[in-house]
C-alpha atoms as a PDB file:
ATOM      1  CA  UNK A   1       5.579  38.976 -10.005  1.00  0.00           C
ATOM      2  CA  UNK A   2       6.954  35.572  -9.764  1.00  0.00           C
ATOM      3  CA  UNK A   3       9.785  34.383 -12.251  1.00  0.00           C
ATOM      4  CA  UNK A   4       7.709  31.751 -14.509  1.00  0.00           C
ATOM      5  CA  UNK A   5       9.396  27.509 -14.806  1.00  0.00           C
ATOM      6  CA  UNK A   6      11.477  29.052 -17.484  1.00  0.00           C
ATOM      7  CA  UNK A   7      12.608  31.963 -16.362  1.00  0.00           C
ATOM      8  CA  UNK A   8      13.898  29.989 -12.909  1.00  0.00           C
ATOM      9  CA  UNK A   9      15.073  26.915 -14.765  1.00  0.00           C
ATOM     10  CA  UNK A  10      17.291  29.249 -16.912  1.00  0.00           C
ATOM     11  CA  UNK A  11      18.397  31.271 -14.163  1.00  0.00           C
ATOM     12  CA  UNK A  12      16.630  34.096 -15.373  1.00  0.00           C
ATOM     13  CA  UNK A  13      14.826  36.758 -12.637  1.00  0.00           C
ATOM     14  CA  UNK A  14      12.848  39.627 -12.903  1.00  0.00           C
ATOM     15  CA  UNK A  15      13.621  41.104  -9.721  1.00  0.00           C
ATOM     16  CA  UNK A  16      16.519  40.163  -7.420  1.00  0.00           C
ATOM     17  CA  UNK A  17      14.063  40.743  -4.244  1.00  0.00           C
ATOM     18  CA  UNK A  18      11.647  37.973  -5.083  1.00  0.00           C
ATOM     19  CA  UNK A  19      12.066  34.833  -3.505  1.00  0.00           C
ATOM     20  CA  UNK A  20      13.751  32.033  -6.113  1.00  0.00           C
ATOM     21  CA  UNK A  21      10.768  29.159  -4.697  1.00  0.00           C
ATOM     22  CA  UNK A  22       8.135  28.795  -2.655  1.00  0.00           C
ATOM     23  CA  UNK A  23       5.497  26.081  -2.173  1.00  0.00           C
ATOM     24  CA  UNK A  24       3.406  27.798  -4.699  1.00  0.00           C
ATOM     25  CA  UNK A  25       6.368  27.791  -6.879  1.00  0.00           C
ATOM     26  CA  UNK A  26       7.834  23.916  -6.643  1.00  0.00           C
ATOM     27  CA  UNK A  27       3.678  23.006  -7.573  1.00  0.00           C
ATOM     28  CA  UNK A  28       4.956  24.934 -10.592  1.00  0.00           C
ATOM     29  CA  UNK A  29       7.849  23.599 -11.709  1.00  0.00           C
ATOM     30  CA  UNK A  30       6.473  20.160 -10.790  1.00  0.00           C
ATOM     31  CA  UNK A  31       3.983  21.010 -13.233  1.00  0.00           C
ATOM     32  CA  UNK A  32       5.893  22.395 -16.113  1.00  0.00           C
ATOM     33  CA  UNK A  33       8.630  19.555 -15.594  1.00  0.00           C
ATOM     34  CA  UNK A  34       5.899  17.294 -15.918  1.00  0.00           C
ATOM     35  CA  UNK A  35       4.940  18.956 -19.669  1.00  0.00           C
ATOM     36  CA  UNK A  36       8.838  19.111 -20.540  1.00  0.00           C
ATOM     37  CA  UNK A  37       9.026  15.889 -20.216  1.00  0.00           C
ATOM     38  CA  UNK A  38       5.993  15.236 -22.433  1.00  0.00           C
ATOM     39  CA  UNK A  39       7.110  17.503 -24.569  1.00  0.00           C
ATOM     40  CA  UNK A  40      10.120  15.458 -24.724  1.00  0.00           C
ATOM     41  CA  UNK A  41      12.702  17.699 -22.964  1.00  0.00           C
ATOM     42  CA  UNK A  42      13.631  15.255 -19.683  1.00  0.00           C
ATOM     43  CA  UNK A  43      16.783  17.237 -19.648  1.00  0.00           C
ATOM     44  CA  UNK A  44      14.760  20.306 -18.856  1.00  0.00           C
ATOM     45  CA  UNK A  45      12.214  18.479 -16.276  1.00  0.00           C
ATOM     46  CA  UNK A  46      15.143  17.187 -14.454  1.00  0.00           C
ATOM     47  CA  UNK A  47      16.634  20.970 -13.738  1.00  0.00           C
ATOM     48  CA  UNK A  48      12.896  21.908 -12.500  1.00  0.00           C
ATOM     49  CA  UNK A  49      12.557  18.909 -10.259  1.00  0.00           C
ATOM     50  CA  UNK A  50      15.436  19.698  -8.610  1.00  0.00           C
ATOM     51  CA  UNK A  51      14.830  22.300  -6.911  1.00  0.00           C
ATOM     52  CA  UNK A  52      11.246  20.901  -6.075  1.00  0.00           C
ATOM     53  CA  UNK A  53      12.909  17.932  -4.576  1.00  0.00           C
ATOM     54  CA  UNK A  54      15.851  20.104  -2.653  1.00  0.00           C
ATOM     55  CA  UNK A  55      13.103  21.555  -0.958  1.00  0.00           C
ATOM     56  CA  UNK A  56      10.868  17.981  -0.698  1.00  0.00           C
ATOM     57  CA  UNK A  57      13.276  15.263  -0.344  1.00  0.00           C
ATOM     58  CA  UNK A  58      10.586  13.287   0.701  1.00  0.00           C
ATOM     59  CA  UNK A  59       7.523  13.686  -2.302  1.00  0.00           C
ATOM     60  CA  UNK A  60       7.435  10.338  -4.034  1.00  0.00           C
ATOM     61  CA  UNK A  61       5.631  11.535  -6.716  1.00  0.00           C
ATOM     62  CA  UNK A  62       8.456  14.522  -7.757  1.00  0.00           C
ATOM     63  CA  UNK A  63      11.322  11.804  -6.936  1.00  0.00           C
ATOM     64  CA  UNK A  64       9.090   9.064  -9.493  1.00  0.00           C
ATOM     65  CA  UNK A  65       9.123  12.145 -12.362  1.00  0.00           C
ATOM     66  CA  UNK A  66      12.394  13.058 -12.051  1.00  0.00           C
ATOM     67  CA  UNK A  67      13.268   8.762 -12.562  1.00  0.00           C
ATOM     68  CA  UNK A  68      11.739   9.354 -15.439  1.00  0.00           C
ATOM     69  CA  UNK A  69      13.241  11.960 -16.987  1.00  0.00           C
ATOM     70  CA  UNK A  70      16.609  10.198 -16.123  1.00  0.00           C
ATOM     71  CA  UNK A  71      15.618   7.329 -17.747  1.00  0.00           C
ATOM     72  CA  UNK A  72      14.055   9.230 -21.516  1.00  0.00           C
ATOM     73  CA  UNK A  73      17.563  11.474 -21.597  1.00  0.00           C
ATOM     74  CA  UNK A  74      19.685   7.664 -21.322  1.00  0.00           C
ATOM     75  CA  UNK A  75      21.106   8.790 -16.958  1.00  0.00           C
ATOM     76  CA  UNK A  76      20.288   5.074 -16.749  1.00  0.00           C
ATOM     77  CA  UNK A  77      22.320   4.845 -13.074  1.00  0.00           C
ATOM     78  CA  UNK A  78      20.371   8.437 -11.850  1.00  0.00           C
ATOM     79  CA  UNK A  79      17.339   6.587 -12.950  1.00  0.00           C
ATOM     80  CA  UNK A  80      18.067   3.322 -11.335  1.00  0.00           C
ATOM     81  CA  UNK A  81      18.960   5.723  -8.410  1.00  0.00           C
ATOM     82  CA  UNK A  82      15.841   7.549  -7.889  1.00  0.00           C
ATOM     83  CA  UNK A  83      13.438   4.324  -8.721  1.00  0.00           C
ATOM     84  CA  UNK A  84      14.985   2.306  -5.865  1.00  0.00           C
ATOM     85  CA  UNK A  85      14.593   5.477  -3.286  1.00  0.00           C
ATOM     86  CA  UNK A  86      11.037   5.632  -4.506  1.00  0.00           C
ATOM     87  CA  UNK A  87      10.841   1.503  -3.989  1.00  0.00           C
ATOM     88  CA  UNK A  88      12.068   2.331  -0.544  1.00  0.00           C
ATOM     89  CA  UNK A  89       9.649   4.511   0.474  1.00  0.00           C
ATOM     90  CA  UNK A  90       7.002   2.355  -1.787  1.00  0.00           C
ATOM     91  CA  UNK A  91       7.238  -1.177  -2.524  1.00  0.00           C
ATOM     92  CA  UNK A  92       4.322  -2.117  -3.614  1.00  0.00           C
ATOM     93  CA  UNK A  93       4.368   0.449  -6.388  1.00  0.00           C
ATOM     94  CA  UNK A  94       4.165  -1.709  -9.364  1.00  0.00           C
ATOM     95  CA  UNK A  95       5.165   1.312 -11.730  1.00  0.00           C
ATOM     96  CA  UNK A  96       8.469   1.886 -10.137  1.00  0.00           C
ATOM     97  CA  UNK A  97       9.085  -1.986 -10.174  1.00  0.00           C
ATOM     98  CA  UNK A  98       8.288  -1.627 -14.094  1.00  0.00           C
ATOM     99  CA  UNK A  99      10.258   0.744 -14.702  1.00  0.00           C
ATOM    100  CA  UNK A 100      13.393   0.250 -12.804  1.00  0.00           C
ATOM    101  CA  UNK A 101      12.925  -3.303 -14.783  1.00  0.00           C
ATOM    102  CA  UNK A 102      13.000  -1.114 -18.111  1.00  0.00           C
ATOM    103  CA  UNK A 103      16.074   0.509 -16.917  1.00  0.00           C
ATOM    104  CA  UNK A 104      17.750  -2.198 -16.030  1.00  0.00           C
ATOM    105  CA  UNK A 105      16.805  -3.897 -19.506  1.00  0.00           C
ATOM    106  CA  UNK A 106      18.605  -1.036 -21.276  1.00  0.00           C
ATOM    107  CA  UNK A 107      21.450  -1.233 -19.391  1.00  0.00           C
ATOM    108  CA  UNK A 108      21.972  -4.560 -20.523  1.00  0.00           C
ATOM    109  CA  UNK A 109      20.913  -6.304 -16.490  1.00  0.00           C
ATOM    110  CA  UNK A 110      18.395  -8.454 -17.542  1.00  0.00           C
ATOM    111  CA  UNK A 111      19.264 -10.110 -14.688  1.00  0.00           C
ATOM    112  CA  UNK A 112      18.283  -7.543 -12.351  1.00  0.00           C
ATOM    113  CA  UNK A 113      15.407  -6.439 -14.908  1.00  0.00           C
ATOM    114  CA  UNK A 114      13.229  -9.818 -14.169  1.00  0.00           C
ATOM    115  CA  UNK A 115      13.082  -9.705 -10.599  1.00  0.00           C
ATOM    116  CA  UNK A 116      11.513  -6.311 -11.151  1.00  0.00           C
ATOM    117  CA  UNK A 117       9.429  -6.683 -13.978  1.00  0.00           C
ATOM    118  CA  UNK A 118       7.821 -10.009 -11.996  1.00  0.00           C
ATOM    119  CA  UNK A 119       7.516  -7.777  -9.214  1.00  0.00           C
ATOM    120  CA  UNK A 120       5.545  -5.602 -10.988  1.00  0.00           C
ATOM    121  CA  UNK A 121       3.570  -7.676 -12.514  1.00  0.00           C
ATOM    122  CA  UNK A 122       2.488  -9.675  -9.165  1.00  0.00           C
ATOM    123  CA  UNK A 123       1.896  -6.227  -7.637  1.00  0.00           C
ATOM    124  CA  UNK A 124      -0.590  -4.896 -10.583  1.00  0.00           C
ATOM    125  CA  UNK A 125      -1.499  -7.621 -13.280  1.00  0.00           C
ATOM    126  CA  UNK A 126      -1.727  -5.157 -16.391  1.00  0.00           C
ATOM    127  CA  UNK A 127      -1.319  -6.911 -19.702  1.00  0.00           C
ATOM    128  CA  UNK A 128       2.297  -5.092 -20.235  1.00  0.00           C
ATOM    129  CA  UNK A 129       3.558  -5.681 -17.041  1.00  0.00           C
ATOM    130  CA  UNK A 130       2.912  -9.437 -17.605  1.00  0.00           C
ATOM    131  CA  UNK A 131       3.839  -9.787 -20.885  1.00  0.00           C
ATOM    132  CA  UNK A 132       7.572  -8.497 -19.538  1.00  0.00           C
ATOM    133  CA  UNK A 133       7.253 -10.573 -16.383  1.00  0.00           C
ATOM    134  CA  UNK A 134       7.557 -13.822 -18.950  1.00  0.00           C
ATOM    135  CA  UNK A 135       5.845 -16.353 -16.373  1.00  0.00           C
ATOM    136  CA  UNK A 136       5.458 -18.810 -19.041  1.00  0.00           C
ATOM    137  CA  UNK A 137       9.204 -18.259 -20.029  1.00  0.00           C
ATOM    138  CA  UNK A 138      11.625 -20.974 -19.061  1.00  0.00           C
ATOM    139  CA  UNK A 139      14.085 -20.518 -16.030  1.00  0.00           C
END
């Protein structure tokens, strides 16, 4: 049997002879990390998604979760880290714009944080990502 998200994220293991991940496994912890970090444990998501990213530098999607588990357990320069390598790969995701504005903005950059949240904005016009864009705001 396969050690469970827990088990693996604790360093816990049933039996030394199984494998510690697999593709089967990373869906796994990229699945668990994803209800850690609803269950508001981002601390916990992050150690899952790292081994799913070791193994998958280049999924967007695992790179985009663990951003935002940086960003609800305050790693405000991880975050800003991993939303600018997703922004790399995609930059017309108007999420990633969002929220590296919103981590920015807590870091005290507003600076940096209106580019972003403009960006965002422009690229998807939802009513929050306009209200924070402040078009009608003075220069």
């Amino acid at each position: 049997m396969l050690p469970g998200p827990l088990e693996r994220m604790r360093g816990e293991r049933k039996d030394s002879s199984v494998p510690e991940s697999s593709p089967e496994t990373h869906i796994i912890d990229y699945r668990a990390a994803e209800h850690l970090l609803a269950a508001r444990d981002p601390r916990g998501a992050v150690k899952l998604l790292d081994s799913v990213i070791a193994a998958h530098p280049e999924n967007t999607a695992a790179r985009l979760l663990r951003a935002r588990a940086f960003f609800a357990s305050a790693q405000l320069r991880s975050a800003e880290l991993e939303f600018q390598l997703v922004l790399e790969r995609e930059p017309d995701n108007a999420f990633a714009h969002f929220a590296l504005a919103r981590t920015y903005e807590r870091a005290a950059r507003g600076d940096r944080a209106k580019r972003h949240f403009r960006l965002a904005a422009a690229l998807d016009p939802k009513p929050e990502y306009l209200a924070a864009a402040r078009f009608d705001a003075d220069e």
